[in-house]
N, C-alpha and C. Protein backbone atom coordinates (compact mmCIF):
# COMPACT_ATOMS: atom_id res chain seq x y z
N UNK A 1 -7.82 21.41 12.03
CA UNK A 1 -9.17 20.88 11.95
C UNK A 1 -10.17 22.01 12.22
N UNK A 2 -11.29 22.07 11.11
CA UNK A 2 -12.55 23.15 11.53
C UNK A 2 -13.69 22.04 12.53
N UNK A 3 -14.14 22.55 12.88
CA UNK A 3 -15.17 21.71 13.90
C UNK A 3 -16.03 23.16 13.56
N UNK A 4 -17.42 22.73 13.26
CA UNK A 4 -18.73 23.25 12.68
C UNK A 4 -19.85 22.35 13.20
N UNK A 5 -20.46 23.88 13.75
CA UNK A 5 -21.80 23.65 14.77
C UNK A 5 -22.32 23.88 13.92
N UNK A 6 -23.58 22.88 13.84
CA UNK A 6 -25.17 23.49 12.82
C UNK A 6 -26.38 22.70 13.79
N UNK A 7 -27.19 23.47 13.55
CA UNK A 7 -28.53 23.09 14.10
C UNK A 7 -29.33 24.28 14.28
N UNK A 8 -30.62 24.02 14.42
CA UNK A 8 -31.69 24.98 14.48
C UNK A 8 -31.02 26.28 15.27
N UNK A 9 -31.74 27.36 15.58
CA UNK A 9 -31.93 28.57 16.09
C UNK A 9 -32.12 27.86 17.64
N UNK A 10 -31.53 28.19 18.72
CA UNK A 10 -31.79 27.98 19.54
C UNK A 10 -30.90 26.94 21.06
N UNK A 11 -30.41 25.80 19.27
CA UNK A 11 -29.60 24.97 19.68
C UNK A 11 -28.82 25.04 20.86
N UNK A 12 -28.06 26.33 20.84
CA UNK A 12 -26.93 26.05 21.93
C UNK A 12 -25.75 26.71 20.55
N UNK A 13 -25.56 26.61 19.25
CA UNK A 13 -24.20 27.04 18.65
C UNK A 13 -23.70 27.52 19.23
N UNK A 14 -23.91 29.19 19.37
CA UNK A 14 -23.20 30.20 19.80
C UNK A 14 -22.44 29.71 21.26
N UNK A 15 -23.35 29.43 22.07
CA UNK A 15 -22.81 29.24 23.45
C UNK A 15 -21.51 28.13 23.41
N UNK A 16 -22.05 27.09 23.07
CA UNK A 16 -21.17 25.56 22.91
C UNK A 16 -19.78 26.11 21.73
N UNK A 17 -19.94 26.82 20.82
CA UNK A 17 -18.64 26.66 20.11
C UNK A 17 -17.98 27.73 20.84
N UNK A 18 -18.53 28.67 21.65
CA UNK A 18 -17.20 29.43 22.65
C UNK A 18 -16.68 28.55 24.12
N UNK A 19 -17.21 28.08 24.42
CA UNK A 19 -17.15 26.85 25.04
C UNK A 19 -15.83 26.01 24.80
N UNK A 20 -16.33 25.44 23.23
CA UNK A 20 -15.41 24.55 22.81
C UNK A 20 -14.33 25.40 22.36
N UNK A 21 -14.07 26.17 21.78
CA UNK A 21 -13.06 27.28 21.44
C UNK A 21 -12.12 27.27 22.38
N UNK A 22 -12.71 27.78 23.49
CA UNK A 22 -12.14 28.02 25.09
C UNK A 22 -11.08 26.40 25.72
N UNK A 23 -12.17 25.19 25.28
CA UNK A 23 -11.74 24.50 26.29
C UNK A 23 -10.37 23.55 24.90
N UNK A 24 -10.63 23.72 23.64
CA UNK A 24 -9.90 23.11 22.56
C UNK A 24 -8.59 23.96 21.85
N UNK A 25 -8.72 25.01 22.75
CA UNK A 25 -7.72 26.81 22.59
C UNK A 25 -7.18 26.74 20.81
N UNK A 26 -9.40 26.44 20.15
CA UNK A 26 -8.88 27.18 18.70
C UNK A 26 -9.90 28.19 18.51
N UNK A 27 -9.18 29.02 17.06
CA UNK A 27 -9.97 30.16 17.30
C UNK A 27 -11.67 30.07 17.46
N UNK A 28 -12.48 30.53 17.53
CA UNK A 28 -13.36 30.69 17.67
C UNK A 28 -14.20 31.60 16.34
N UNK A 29 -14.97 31.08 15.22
CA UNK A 29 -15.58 32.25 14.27
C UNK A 29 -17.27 31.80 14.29
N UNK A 30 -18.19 32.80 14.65
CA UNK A 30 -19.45 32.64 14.24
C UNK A 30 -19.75 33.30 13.22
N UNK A 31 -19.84 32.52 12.08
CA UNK A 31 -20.40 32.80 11.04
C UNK A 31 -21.91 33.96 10.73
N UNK A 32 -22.71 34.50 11.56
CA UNK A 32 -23.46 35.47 11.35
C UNK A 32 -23.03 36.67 11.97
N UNK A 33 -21.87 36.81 13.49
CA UNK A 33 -21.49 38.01 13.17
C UNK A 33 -20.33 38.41 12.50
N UNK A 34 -19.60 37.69 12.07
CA UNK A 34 -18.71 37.96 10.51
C UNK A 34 -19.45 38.99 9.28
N UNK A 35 -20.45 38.39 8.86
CA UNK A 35 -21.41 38.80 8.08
C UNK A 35 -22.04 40.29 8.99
N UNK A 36 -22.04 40.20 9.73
CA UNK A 36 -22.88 41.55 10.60
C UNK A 36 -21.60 42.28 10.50
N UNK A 37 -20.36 42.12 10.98
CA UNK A 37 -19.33 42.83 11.04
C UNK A 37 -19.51 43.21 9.38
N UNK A 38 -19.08 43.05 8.65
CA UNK A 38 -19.10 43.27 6.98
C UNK A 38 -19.98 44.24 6.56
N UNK A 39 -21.31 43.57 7.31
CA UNK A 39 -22.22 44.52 6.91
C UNK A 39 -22.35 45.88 7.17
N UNK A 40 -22.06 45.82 8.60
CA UNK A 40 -22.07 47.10 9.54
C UNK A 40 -23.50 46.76 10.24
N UNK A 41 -24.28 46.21 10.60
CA UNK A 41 -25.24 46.09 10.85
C UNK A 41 -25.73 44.34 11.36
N UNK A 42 -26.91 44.40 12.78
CA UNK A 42 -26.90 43.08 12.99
C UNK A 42 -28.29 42.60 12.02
N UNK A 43 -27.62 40.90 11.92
CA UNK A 43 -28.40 40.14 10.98
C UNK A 43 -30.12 40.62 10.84
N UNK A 44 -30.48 40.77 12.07
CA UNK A 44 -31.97 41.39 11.96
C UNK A 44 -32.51 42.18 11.04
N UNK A 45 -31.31 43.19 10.85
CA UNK A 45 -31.35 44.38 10.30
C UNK A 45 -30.97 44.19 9.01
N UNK A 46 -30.38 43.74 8.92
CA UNK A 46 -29.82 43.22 7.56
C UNK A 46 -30.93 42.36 6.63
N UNK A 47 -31.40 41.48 7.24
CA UNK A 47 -32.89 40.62 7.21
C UNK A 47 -34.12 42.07 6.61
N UNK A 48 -34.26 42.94 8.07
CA UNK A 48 -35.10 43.67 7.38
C UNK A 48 -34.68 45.13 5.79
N UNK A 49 -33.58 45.26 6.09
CA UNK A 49 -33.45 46.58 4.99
C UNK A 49 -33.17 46.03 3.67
N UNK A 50 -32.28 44.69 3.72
CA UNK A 50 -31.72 44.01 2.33
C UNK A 50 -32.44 43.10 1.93
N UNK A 51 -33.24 42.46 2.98
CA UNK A 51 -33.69 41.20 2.72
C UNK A 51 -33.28 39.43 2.81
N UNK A 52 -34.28 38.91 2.99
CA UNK A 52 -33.00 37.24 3.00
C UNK A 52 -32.12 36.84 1.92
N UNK A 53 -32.80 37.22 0.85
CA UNK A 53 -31.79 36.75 -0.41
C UNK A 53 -30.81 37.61 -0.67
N UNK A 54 -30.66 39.01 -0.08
CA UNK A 54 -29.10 39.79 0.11
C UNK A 54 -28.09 38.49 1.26
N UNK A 55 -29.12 38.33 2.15
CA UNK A 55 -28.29 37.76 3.57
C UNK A 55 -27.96 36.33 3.16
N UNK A 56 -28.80 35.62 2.34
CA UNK A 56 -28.02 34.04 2.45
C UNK A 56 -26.92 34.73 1.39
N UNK A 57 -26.71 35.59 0.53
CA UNK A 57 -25.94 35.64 -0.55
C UNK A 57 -24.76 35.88 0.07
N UNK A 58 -24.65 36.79 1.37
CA UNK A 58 -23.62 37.12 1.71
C UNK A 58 -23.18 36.46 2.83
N UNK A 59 -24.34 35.22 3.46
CA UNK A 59 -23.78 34.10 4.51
C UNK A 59 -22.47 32.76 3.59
N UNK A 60 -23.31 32.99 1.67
CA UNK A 60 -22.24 31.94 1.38
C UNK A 60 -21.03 32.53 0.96
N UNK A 61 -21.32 33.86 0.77
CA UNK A 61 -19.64 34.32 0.20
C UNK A 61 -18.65 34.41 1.44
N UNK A 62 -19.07 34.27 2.65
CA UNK A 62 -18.44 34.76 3.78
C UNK A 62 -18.18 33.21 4.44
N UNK A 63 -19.37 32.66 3.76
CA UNK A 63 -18.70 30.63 4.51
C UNK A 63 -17.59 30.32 3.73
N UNK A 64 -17.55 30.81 2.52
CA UNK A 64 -16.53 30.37 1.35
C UNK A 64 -15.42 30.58 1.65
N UNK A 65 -14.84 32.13 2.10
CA UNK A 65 -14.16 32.92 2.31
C UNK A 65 -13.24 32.38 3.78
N UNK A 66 -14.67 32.21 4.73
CA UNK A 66 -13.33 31.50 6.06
C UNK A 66 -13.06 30.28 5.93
N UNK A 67 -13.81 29.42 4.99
CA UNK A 67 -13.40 27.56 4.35
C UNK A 67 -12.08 27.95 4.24
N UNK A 68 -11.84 29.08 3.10
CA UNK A 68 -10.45 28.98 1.87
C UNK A 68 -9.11 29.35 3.22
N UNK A 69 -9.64 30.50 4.06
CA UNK A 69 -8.49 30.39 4.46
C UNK A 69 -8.07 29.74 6.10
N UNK A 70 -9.18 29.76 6.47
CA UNK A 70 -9.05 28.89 8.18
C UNK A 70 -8.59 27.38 8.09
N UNK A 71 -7.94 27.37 9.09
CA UNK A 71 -7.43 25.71 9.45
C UNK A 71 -7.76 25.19 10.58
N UNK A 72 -7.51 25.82 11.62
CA UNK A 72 -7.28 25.19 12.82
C UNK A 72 -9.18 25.85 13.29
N UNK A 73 -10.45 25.86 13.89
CA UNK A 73 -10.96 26.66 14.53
C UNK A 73 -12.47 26.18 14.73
N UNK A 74 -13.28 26.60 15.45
CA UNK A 74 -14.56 26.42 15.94
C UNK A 74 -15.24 27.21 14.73
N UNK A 75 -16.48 27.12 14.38
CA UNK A 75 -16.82 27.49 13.70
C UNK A 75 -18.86 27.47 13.84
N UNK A 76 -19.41 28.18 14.18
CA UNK A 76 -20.49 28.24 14.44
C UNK A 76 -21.36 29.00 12.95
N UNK A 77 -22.62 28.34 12.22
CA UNK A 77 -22.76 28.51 11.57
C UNK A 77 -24.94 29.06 11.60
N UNK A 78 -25.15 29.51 11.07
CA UNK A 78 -26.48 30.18 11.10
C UNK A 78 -27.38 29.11 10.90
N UNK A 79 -29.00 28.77 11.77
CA UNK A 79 -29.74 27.29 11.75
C UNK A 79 -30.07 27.48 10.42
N UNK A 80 -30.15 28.70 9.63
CA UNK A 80 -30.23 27.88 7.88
C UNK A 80 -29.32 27.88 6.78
N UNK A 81 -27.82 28.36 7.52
CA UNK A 81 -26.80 27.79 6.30
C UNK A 81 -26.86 26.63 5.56
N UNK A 82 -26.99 25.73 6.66
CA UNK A 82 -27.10 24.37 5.72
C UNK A 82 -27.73 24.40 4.67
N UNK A 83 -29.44 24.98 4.76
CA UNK A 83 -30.50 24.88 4.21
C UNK A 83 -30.42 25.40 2.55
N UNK A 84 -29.31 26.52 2.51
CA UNK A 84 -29.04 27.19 1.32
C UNK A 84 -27.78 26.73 0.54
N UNK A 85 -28.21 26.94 -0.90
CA UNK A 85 -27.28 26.37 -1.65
C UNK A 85 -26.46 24.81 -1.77
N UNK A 86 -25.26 25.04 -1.58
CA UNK A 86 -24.66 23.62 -1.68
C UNK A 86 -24.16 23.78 -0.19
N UNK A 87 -24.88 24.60 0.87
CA UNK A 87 -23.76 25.06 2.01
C UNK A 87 -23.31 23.95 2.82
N UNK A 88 -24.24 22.66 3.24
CA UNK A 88 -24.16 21.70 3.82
C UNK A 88 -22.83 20.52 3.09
N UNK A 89 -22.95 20.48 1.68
CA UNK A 89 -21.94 19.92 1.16
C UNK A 89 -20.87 19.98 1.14
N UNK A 90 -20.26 21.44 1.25
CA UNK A 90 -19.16 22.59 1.33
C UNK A 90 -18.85 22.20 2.80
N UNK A 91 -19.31 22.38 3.69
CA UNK A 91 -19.20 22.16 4.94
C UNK A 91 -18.60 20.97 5.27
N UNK A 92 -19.76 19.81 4.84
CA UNK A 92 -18.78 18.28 5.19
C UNK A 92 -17.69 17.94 4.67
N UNK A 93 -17.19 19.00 3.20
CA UNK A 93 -15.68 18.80 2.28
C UNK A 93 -14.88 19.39 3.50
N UNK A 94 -15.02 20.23 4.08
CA UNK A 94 -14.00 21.19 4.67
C UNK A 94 -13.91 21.05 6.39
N UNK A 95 -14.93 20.97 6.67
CA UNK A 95 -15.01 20.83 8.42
C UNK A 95 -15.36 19.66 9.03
N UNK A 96 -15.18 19.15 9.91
CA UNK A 96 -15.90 18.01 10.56
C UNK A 96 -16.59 18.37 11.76
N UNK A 97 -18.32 18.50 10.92
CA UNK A 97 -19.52 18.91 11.24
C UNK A 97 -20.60 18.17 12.41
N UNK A 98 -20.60 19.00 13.01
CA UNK A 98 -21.92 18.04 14.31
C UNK A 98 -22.91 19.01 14.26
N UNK A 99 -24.29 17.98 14.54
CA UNK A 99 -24.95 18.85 14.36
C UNK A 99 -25.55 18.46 15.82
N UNK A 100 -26.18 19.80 16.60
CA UNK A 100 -26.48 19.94 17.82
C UNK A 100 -28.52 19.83 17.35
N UNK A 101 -28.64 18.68 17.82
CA UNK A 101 -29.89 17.86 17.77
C UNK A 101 -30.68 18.45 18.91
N UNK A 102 -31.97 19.09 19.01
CA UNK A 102 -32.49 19.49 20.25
C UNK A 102 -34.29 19.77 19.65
N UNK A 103 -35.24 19.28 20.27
CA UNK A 103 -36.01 18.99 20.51
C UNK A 103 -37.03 20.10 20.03
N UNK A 104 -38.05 20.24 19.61
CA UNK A 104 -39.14 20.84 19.27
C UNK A 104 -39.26 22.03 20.72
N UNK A 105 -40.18 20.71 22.05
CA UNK A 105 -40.30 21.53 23.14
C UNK A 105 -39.35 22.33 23.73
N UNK A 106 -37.64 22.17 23.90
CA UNK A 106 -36.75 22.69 24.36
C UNK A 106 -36.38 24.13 23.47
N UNK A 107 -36.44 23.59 21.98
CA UNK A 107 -35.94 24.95 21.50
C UNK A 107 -37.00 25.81 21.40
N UNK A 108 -38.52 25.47 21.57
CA UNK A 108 -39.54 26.45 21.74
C UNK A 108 -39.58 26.93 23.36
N UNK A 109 -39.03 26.73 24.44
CA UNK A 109 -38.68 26.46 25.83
C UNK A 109 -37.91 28.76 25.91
N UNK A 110 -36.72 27.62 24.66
CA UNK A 110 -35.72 28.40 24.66
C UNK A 110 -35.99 30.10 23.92
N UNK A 111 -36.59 29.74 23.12
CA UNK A 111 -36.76 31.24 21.83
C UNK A 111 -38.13 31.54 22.64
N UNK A 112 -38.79 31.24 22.90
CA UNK A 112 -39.72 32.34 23.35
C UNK A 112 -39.10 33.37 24.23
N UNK A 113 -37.69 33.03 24.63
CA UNK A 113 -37.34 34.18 25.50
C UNK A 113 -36.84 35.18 25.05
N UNK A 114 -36.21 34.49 23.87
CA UNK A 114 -35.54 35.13 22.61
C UNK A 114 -36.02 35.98 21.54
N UNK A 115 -37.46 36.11 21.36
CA UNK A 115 -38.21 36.57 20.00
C UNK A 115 -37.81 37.44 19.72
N UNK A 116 -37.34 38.46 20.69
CA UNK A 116 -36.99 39.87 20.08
C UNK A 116 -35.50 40.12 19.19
N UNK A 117 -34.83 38.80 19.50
CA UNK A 117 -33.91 38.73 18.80
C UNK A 117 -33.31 37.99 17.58
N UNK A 118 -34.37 37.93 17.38
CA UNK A 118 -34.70 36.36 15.97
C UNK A 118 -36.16 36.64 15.36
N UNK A 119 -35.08 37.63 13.69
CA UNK A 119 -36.08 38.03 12.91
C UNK A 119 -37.16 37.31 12.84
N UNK A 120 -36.51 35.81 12.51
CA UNK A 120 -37.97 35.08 11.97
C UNK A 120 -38.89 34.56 12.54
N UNK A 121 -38.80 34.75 13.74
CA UNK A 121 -40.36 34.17 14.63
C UNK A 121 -40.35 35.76 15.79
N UNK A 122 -39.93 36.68 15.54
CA UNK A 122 -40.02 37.76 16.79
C UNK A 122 -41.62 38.17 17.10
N UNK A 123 -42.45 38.01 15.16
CA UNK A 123 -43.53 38.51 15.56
C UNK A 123 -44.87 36.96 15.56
N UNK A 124 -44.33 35.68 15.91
CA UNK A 124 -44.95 35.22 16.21
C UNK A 124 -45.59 34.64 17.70
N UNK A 125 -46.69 34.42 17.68
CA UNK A 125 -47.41 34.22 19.16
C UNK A 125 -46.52 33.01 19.77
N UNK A 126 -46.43 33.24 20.73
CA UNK A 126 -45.80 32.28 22.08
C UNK A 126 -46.58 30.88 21.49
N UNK A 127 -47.70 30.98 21.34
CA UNK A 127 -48.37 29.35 21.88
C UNK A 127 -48.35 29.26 19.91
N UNK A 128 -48.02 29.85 19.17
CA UNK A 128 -47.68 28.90 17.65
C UNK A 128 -46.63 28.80 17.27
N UNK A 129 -45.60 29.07 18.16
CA UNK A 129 -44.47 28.60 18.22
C UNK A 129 -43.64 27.46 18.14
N UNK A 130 -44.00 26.54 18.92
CA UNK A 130 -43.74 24.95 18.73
C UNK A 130 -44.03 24.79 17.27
N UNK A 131 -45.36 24.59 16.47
CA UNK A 131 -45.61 24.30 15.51
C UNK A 131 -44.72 25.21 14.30
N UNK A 132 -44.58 26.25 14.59
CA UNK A 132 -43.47 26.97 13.75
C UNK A 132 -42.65 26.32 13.64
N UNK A 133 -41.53 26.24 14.57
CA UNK A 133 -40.25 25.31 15.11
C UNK A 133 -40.20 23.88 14.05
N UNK A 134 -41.57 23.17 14.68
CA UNK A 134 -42.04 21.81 14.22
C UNK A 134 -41.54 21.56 12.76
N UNK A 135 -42.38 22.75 12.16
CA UNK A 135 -42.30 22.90 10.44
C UNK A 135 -41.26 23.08 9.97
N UNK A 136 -40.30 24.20 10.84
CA UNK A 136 -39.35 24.29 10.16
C UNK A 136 -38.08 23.21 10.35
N UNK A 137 -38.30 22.99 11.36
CA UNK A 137 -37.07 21.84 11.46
C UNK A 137 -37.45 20.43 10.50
N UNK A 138 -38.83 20.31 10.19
CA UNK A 138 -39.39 18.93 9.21
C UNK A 138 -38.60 19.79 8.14
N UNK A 139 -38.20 21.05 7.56
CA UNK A 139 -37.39 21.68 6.39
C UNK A 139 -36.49 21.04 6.35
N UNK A 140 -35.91 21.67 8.04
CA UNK A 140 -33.64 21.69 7.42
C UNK A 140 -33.37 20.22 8.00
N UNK A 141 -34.48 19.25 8.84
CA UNK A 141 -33.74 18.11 9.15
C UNK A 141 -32.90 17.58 8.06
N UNK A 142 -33.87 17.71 7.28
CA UNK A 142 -32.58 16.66 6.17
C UNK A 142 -31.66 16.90 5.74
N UNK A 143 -31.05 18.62 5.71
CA UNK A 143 -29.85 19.14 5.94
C UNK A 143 -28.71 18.60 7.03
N UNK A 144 -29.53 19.28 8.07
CA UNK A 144 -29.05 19.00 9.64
C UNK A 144 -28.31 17.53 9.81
N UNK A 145 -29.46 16.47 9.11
CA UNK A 145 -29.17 15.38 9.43
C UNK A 145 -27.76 14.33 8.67
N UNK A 146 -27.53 15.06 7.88
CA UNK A 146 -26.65 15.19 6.35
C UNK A 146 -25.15 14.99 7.16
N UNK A 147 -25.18 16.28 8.57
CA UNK A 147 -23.91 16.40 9.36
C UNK A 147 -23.00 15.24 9.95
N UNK A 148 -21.21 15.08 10.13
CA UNK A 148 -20.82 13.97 9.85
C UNK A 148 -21.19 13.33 11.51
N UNK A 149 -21.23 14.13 12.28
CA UNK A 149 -21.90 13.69 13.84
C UNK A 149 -23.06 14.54 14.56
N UNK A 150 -23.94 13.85 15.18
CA UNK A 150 -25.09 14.19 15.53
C UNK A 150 -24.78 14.25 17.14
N UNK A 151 -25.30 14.87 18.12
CA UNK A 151 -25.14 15.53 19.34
C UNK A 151 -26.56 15.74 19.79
N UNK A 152 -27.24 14.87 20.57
CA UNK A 152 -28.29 15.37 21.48
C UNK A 152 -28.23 16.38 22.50
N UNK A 153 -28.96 17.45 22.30
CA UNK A 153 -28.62 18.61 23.45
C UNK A 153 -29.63 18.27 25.31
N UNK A 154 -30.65 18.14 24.01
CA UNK A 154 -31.63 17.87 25.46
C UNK A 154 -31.57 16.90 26.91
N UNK A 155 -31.69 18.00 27.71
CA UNK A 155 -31.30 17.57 29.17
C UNK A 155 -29.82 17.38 29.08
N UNK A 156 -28.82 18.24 28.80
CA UNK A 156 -28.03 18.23 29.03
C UNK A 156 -27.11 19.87 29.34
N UNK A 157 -26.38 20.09 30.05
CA UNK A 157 -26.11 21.43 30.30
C UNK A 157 -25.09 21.50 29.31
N UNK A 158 -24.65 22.91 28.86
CA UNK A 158 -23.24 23.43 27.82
C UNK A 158 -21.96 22.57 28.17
N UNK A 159 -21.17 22.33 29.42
CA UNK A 159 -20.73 21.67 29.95
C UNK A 159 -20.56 19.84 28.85
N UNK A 160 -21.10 19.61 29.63
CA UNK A 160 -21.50 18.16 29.19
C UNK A 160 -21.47 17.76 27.43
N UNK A 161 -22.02 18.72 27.16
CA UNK A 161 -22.35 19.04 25.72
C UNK A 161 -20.99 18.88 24.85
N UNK A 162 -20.18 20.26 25.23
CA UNK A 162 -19.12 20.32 24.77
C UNK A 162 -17.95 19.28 25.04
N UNK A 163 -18.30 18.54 25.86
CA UNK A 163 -17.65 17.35 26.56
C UNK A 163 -17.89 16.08 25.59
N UNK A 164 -18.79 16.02 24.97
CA UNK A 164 -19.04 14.97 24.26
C UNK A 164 -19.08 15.36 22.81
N UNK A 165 -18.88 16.70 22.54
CA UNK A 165 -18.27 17.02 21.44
C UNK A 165 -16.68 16.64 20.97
N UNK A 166 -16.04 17.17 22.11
CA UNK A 166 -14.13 16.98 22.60
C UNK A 166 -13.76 15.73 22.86
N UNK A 167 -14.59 14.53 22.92
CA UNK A 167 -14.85 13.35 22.50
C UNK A 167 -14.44 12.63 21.72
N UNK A 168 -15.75 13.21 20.44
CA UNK A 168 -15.74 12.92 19.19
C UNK A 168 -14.10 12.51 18.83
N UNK A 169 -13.29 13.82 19.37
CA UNK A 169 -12.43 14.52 18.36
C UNK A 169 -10.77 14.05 19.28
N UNK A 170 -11.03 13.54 20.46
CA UNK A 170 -9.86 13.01 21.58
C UNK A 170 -10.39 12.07 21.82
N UNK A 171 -10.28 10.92 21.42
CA UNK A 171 -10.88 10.14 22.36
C UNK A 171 -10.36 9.16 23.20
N UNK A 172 -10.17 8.82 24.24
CA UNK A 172 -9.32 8.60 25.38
C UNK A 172 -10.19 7.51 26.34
């Protein structure tokens, strides 16, 4: 079984699918540094020298690529894979997808701490942030929302989180 995290920038992916990796002992793949490994270079960078339409091109040849041959594993995926191509469709054929649901205020809470590491809002102001967030999540919700289980993050610690992920998937 693949188990695939999607949700905004901010969500929790990264953290929660090593988490779940750890506590479900399967492998563990995040889908943007795969692509950074490949590249030689992190996504930022890649963002700025190639551009986005080099980077979604090479986020779907590289989602394709661990679909065809992974079985068993966690799988953490970039907040706009979904958004591109057929990636969200591909996803629900192959993995059984949750999407980590979290809040306007929390994930603007969260990335302002973050800007320097997230091309796409690094050079925006602290206080137009929320409304950034706002807009873009009114984008990929309907992606996001597409996913075969939904997961509220807010007010809840990694812990807990991943607990009601391992749930889903044991349930006892």
């Amino acid at each position: 079984m693949i188990i695939s995290l999607i949700g905004y920038m901010g969500s929790g992916k990264s953290h929660i699918s090593k988490l779940l990796s750890q506590e479900m002992d399967l492998k563990l793949i995040d889908l943007d540094k795969e692509i950074s490994l490949q590249c030689k270079m992190p996504v930022s960078e890649i963002f700025e020298k190639k551009g986005e339409l080099f980077f979604r091109r090479a986020e779907r040849e590289k989602l394709e690529e661990i679909l065809a041959k992974e079985k068993n594993c966690v799988l953490s995926v970039g907040g706009g894979t979904p958004a591109y191509y057929n990636n969200m469709e591909i996803i629900n054929q192959n993995t059984e997808s949750v999407f980590l649901r979290t809040s306007v205020g929390t994930l603007a809470n969260r990335l302002a701490r973050q800007k320097s590491k997230r091309p796409i809002i690094a050079k925006i102001n602290d206080d137009d942030l929320p409304e950034f967030i706002a807009k873009h999540l009114f984008e990929r919700n309907h992606f996001y929302s597409r996913a075969k289980f939904t997961v509220d993050t807010d007010h809840k610690n990694p812990d807990e989180i991943s607990s009601e992920i391992r749930a889903l998937f044991n349930p006892r």
